[in-house]
Structure formats: structure tokens, C-alpha cells
Protein backbone atom coordinates (compact mmCIF):
# COMPACT_ATOMS: atom_id res chain seq x y z
CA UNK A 1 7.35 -2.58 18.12
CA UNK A 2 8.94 -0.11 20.03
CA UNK A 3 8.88 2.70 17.23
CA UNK A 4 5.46 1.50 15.74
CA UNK A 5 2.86 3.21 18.39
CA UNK A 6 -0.84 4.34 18.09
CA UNK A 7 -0.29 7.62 20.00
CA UNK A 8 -3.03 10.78 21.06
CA UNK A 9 -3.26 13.56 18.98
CA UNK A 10 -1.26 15.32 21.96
CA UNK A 11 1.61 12.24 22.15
CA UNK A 12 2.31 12.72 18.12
CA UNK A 13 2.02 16.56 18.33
CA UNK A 14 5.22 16.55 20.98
CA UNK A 15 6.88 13.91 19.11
CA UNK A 16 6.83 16.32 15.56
CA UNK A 17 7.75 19.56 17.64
CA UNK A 18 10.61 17.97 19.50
CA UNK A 19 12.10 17.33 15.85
CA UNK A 20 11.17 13.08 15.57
CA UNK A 21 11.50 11.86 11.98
CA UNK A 22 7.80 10.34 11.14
CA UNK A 23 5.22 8.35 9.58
CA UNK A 24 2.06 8.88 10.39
CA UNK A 25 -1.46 7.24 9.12
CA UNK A 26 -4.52 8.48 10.54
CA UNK A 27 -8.26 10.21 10.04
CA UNK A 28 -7.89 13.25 8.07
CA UNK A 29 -9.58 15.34 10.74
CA UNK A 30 -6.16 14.29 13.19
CA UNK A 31 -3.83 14.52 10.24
CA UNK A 32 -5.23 17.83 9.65
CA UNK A 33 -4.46 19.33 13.75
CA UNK A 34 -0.91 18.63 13.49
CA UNK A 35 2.02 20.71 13.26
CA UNK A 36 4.16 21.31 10.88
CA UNK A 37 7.36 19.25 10.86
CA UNK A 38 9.67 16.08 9.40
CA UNK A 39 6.44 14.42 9.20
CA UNK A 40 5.11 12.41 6.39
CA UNK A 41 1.02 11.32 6.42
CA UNK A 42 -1.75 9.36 4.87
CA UNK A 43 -5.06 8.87 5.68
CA UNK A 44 -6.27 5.52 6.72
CA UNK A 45 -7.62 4.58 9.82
CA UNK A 46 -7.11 1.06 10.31
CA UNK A 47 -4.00 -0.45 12.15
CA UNK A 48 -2.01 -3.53 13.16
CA UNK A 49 0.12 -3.10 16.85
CA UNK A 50 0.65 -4.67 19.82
CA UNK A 51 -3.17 -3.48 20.44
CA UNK A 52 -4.25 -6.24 17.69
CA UNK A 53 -5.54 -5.01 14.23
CA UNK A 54 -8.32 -2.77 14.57
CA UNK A 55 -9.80 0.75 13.25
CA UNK A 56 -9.00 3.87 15.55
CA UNK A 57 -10.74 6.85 14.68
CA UNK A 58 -9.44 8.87 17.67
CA UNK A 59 -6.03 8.26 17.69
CA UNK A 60 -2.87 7.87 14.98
CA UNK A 61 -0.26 5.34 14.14
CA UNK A 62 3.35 6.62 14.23
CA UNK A 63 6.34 5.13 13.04
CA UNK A 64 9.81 6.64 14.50
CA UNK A 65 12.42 6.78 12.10
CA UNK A 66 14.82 9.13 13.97
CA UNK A 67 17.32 6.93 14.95
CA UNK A 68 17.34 5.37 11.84
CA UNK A 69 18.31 8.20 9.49
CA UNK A 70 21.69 9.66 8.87
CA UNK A 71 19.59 12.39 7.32
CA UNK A 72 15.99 12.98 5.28
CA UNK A 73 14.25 15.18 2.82
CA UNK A 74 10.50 15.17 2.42
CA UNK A 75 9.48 15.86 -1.18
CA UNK A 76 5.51 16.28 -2.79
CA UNK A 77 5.48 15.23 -6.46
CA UNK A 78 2.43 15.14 -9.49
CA UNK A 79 2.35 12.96 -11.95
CA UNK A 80 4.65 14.25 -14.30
CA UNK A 81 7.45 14.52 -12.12
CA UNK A 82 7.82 10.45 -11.66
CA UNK A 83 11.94 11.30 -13.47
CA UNK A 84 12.60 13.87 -10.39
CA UNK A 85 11.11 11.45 -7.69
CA UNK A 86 13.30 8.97 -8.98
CA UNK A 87 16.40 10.83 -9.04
CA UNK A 88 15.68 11.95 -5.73
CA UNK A 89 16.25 8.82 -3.98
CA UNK A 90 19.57 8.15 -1.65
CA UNK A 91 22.47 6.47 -3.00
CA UNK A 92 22.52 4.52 0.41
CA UNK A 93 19.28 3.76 1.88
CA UNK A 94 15.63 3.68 0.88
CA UNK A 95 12.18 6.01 0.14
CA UNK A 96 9.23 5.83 1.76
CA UNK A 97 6.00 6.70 -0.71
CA UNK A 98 2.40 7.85 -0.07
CA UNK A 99 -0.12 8.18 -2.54
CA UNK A 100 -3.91 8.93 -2.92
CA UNK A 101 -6.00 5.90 -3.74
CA UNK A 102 -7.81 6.81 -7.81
CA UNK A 103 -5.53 9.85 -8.03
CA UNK A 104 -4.30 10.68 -11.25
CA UNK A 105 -0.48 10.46 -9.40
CA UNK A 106 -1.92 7.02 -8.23
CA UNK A 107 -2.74 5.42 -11.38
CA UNK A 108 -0.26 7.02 -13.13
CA UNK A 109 2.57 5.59 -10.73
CA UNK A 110 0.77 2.26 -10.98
CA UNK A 111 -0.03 2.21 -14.66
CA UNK A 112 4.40 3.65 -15.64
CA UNK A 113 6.30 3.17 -12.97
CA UNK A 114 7.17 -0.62 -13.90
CA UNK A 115 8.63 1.12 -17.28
CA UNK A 116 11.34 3.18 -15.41
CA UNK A 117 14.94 1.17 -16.12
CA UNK A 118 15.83 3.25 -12.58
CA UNK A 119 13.03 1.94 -10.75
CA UNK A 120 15.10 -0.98 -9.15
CA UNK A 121 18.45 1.01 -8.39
CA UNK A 122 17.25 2.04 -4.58
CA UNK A 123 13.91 0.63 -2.57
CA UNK A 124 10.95 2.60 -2.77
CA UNK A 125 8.08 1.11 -0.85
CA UNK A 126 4.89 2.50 1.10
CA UNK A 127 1.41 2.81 0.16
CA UNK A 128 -1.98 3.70 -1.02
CA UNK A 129 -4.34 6.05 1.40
CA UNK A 130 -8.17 5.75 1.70
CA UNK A 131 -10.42 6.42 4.05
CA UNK A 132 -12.99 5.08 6.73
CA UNK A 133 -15.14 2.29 5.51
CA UNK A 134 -18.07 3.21 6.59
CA UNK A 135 -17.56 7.05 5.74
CA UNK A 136 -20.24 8.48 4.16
CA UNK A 137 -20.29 11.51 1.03
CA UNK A 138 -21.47 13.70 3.61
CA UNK A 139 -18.59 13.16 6.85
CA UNK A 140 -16.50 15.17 3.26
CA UNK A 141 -13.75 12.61 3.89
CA UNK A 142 -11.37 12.45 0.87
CA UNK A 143 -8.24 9.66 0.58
CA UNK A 144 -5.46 12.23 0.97
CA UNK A 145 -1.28 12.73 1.84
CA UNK A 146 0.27 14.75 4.14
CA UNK A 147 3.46 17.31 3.28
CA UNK A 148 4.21 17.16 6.96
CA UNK A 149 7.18 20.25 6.43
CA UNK A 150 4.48 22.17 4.83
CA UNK A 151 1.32 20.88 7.18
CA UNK A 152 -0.22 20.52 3.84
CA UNK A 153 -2.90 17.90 2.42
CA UNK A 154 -2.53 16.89 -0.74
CA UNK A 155 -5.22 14.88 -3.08
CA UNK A 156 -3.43 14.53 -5.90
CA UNK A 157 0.00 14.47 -5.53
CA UNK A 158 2.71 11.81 -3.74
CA UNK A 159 4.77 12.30 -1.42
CA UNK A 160 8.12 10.71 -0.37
CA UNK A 161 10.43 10.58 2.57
CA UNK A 162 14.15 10.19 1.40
CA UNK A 163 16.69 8.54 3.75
CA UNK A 164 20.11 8.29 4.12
CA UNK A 165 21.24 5.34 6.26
CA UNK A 166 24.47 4.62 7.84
CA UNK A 167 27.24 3.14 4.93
CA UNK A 168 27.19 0.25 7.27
CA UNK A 169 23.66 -0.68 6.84
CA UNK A 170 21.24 -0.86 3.80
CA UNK A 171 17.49 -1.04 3.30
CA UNK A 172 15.75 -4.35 2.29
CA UNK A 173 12.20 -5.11 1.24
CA UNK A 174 10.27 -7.94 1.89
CA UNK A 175 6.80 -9.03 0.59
CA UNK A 176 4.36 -11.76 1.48
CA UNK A 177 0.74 -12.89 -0.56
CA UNK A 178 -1.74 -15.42 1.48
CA UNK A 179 -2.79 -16.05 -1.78
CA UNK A 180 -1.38 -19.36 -4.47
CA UNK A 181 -1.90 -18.88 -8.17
CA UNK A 182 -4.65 -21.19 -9.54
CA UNK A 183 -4.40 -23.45 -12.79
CA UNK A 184 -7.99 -22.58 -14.03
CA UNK A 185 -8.86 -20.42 -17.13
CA UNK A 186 -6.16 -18.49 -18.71
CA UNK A 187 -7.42 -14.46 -18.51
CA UNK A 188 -5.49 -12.15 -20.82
CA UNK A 189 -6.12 -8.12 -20.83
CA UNK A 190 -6.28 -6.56 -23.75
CA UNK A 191 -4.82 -2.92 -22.25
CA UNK A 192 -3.00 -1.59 -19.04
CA UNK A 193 -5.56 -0.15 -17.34
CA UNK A 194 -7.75 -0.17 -13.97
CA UNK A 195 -11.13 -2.00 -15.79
CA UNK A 196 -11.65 -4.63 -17.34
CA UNK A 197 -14.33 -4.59 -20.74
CA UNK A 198 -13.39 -7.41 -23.30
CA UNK A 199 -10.55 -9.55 -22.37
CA UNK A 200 -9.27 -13.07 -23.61
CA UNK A 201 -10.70 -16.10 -22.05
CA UNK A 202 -8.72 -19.53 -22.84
CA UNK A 203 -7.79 -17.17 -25.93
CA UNK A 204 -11.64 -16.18 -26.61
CA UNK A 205 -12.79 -12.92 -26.45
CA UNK A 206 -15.32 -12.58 -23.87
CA UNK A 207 -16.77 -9.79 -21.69
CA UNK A 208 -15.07 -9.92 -17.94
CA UNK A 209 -18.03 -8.92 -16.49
CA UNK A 210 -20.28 -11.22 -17.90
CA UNK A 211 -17.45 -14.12 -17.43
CA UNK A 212 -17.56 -13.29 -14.01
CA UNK A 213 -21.25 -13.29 -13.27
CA UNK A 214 -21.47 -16.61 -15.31
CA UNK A 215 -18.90 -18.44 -13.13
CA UNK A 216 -19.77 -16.49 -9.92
CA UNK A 217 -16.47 -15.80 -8.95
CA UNK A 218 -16.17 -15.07 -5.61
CA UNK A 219 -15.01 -11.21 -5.61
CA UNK A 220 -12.29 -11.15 -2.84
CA UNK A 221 -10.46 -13.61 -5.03
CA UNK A 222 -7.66 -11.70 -6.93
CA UNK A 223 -6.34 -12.22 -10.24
CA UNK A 224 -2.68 -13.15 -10.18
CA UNK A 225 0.29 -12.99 -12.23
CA UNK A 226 4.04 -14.03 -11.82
CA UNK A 227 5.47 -11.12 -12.84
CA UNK A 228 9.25 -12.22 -13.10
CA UNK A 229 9.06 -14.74 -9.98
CA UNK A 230 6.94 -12.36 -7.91
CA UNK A 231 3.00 -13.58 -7.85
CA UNK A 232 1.20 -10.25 -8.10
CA UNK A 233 -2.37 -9.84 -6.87
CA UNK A 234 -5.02 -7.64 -8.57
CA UNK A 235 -7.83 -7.45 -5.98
CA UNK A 236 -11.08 -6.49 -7.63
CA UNK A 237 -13.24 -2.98 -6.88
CA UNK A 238 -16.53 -3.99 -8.34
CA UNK A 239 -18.03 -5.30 -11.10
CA UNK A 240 -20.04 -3.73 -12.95
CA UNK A 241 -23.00 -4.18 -15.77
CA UNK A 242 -20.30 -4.33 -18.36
CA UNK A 243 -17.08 -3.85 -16.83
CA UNK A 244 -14.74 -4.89 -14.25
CA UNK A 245 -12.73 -2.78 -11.90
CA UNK A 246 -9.88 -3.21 -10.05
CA UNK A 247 -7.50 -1.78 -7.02
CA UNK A 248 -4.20 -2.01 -9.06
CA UNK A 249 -3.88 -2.29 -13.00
CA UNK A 250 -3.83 -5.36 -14.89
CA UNK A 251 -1.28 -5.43 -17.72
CA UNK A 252 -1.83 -6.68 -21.27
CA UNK A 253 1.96 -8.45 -21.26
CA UNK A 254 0.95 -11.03 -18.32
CA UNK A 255 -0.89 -13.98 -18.36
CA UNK A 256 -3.68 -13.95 -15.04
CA UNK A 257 -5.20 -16.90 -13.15
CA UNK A 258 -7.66 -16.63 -10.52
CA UNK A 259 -6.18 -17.37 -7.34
CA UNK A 260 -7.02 -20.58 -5.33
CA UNK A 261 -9.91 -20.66 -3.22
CA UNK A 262 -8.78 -19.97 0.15
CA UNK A 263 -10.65 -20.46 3.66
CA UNK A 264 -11.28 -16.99 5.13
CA UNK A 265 -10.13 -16.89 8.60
CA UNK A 266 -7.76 -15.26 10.85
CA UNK A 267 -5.87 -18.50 11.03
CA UNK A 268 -5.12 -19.37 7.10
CA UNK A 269 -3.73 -15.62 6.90
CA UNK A 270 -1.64 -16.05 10.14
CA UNK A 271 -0.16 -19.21 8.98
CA UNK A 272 1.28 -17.87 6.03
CA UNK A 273 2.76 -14.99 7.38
CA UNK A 274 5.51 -14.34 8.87
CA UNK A 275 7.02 -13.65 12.49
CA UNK A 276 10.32 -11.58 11.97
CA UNK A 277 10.15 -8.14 13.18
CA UNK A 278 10.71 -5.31 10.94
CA UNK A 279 11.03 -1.55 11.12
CA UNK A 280 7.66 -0.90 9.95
CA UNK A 281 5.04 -2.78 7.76
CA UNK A 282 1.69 -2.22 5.64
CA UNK A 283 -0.93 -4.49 4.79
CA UNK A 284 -4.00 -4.78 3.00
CA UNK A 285 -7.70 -3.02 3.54
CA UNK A 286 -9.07 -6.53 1.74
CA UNK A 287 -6.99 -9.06 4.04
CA UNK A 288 -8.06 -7.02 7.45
CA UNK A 289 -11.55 -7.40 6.00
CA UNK A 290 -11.25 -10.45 4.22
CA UNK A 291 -9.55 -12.91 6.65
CA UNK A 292 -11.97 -11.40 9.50
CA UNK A 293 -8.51 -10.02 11.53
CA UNK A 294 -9.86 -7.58 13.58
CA UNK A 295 -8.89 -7.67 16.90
CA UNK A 296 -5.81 -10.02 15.78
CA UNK A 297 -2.23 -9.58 16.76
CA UNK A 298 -0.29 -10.42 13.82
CA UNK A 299 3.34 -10.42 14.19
CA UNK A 300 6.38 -8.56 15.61
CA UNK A 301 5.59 -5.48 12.74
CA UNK A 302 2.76 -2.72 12.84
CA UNK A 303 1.62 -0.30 10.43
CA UNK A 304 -1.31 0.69 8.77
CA UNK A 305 -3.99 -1.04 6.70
CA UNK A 306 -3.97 0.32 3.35
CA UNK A 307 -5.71 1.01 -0.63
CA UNK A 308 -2.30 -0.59 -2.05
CA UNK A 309 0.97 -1.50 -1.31
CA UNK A 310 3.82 -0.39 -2.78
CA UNK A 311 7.37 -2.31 -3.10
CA UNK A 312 8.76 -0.83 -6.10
CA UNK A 313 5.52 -1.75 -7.69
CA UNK A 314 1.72 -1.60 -6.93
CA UNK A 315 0.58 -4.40 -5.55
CA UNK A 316 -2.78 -5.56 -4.14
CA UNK A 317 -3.34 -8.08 -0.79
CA UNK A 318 -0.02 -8.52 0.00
CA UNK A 319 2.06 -7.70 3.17
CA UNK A 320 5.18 -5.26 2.89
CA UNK A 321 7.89 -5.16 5.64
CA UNK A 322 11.17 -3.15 5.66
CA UNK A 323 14.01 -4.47 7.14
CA UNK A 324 17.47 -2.25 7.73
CA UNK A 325 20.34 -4.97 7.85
CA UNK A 326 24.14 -4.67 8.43
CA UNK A 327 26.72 -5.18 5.71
């Protein structure tokens, strides 16, 4: 992982006023020390490296592009700008997207985005940002993105990383999901949205969170789709006296299964996943806390633990690497 480091506040500092090309996930009181520069951030403070996965308060995750680029441009976008971020993307090469977890930028991206006929013409990937777990109201810590040209923090907007890669390479995306779709009870949604009130059960109307109390399902279990030969997790939030909530939107035009039961351990996610290396690489908040990985090396890939993934599309408990291969 040679450009995938967790570096000192000092280390990334150099690296951004020496002119590097970088992504950077961190605690928002590091994000908010640095420079100004070709710099893109997100706060998050949990990490997978050589070091093993694990949450680092005092120091941030970098990811070196420089070499990689022909050339950049680092944009900030709201909501109703989703045409322009589009356009914006490289003819040759891919974008790299941060967003603020239960923005209105977030769940508008999640919630439209699929209905863009552009959407697939160049890769977008990147992800969600959050926040400490174990943050309280009062340590005023707020998911948030970095403009890194700018220095700026932004809570409701997204921001992207454009770049141009050599004509003799181009930008692939690769996704991974520890999880199987189950055969159980068929659960339709009656709107796109992030909760959950009535919904169909086996074709009955029901209440979801009732259903779910009922059958105590397990929570970390996510719903799953095949959306076009992809299985798409929705991880759950909480569930509430009358309604569910989720990390990603559910969609009315998909039919949902619980996943399968899975054993929760290091092992079962390891064994899935792969051992390729990649240029850089997210994961999911629920797998570090689900399959108990702390302290796990995971593979030849590092990057931060995040709120949601993105590979074109939201997506919930799944892993994302980027791979730049030759023509």
C-alpha cells in the first residue's frame, strides 16, 4: 500500500504544500488544521492499512494519487447541481465522490442518481462521511467534506475529484458483499425513500416495524436486492415504534429478501474477500463493527471505513476497490 498511509498531521501537511494530489479521511478537528491545496476530505476516523483496521483519532489516512493523474479538478456541488457533476467527469478516467452521511446532497444522490441515463458513461465511486462512534452531541462533531483548494468544510454539499488518466490506461471498479441473498419472505416498499412505514409482506400489507419486532430480525442483517445482477445491501439505522430506517434507500421497483444469516467473525468476512491490490479502497462502518475486524489486516488495499459506499450507486456493507488497468 505504498500510496495508502495513515500519516501525522505534520506528514499530510508537507505532502499538500509540496503540491501531492490527495484523499484524505480523518477527525474533523485534523481535517480542519490543514492547508489549503489539491486535497479532497471526509470525516471518518476509522481505517484499514498495513497497521490492521482500527480507529485513529490522532492521525489521517492519505491516499496519493499524484502519479496517477494526467491532470485533476476538485469541484463542491448541492443537490441540484447532480446534471453539472455529471458532465464534469473525464472522458478518460474516473471521479472520486464524498458526501455527508443524512445530507440533503446525500439522500438526494442516493434517492436520483440511479435515474441519470449518464450515470454509467465514466466511474464515479467514493463514499459516505460520518463521524466517531462514540462521539457525543457535545464533542460538536458533524459528518462533513472537505473542499481541500478552498480549505473549506462543507455539510451539505459533495464534493468530487476529477481525473484524467493516461489514454493508455482506464479506471475500473470493483465491488464485493459478505453477504448471500436469502429465499425467505418476499418484502416490497411501497416508496423510494430512507424509512420504512407500511410495506408488502408475501404481498400483504404489514407494518415493517412491527414485522420486524415479530420475527426478531437480527438488525445487522441487510435487506437485499439484485438490482440488474448486482446484490445490493440496505443495512438498517434503527427501528423504530412504527417505522424502519435505513443507511441507503430502498426502492419501490425491487423485490428485497433478508440476507442469510451469517456467522460474525473476522474470518467469514476475510474469506469472502478478496486479495488483489488496488489503488485505494472503502469499506463499511457495519462490517468493521459487525464482523468484529478491529485490529485485522485485510488485504493488499487500505482506505477508510465509511456511512456508504459509492460505485455509481449507494450501496450499504459492501467493499469498493479501484483498479487503474492498461489497455
Amino acid at each position: 500500500m505504498p500510496n495508502n498511509q495513515i500519516l501525522t498531521l505534520r506528514e499530510t501537511a508537507a505532502l499538500i504544500e509540496q503540491g501531492d494530489l490527495l484523499l484524505i479521511a480523518a477527525s474533523q478537528e485534523l481535517l480542519n488544521q490543514l492547508p489549503a491545496g489539491q486535497w479532497l476530505g471526509g470525516t471518518i476516523p476509522y481505517f484499514m492499512s498495513e497497521e490492521g483496521a482500527k480507529k485513529e483519532l490522532n492521525r489521517l489516512f492519505v491516499s496519493n494519487l499524484t502519479k496517477l493523474a494526467v491532470s485533476a479538478t476538485i469541484k463542491s456541488y448541492s443537490a441540484q447541481e447532480f446534471d453539472q457533476l455529471l458532465a464534469d467527469r473525464p472522458d478518460n478516467g474516473f471521479s472520486y465522490i464524498a458526501l455527508p452521511v443524512f445530507s440533503e446532497v446525500h439522500k438526494a444522490y442516493a434517492v436520483d442518481m440511479g435515474q441519470y441515463e449518464t450515470l454509467y458513461d465514466s466511474p464515479i465511486l467514493g463514499w459516505v462521511t460520518g463521524k466517531d462512534l462514540d462521539a457525543t452531541k457535545q464533542d460538536g462533531q458533524f459528518p462533513a467534506v472537505y473542499h481541500g483548494p478552498t480549505a473549506t468544510c462543507l455539510a451539505n454539499k459533495a464534493v468530487l475529484m476529477h481525473i484524467e488518466l493516461p489514454k493508455t490506461q482506464y479506471a475500473e471498479i470493483k465491488i464485493y458483499n459478505p453477504y448471500q441473498e436469502g429465499s425467505g419472505d418476499r418484502i416490497q416498499f411501497l416508496e423510494n425513500d430512507f424509512s420504512a412505514g407500511e410495506v408488502l409482506i408475501n404481498n400483504e400489507k404489514q407494518n415493517f416495524a412491527h414485522y420486524c419486532r415479530i420475527n426478531k430480525i437480527k438488525s445487522q442483517l441487510p435487506v437485499i436486492a439484485n438490482y440488474s445482477g448486482a446484490l445490493v445491501n440496505i443495512d438498517i439505522e434503527r427501528i423504530d415504534e412504527d417505522r424502519v430506517y435505513f443507511y441507503g434507500p430502498v426502492s419501490r421497483d425491487q423485490v428485497y429478501h433478508w440476507a442469510k444469516d451469517i456467522h460474525y467473525s473476522p474470518q467469514a468476512f476475510l474469506t469472502a474477500m478478496p486479495k488483489e491490490e488496488a489503488i485505494t479502497a472503502f469499506n463499511c462502518i457495519s462490517i468493521y463493527s459487525n464482523f468484529q475486524l478491529e485490529g485485522e489486516q485485510i488485504g493488499n488495499y487500505g482506505g477508510p471505513f465509511t456511512f456508504g459506499e459509492i460505485a455509481y450507486i449507494l450501496l450499504n456493507q459492501t467493499l469498493v476497490l479501484l483498479h487503474i488497468q492498461n489497455k
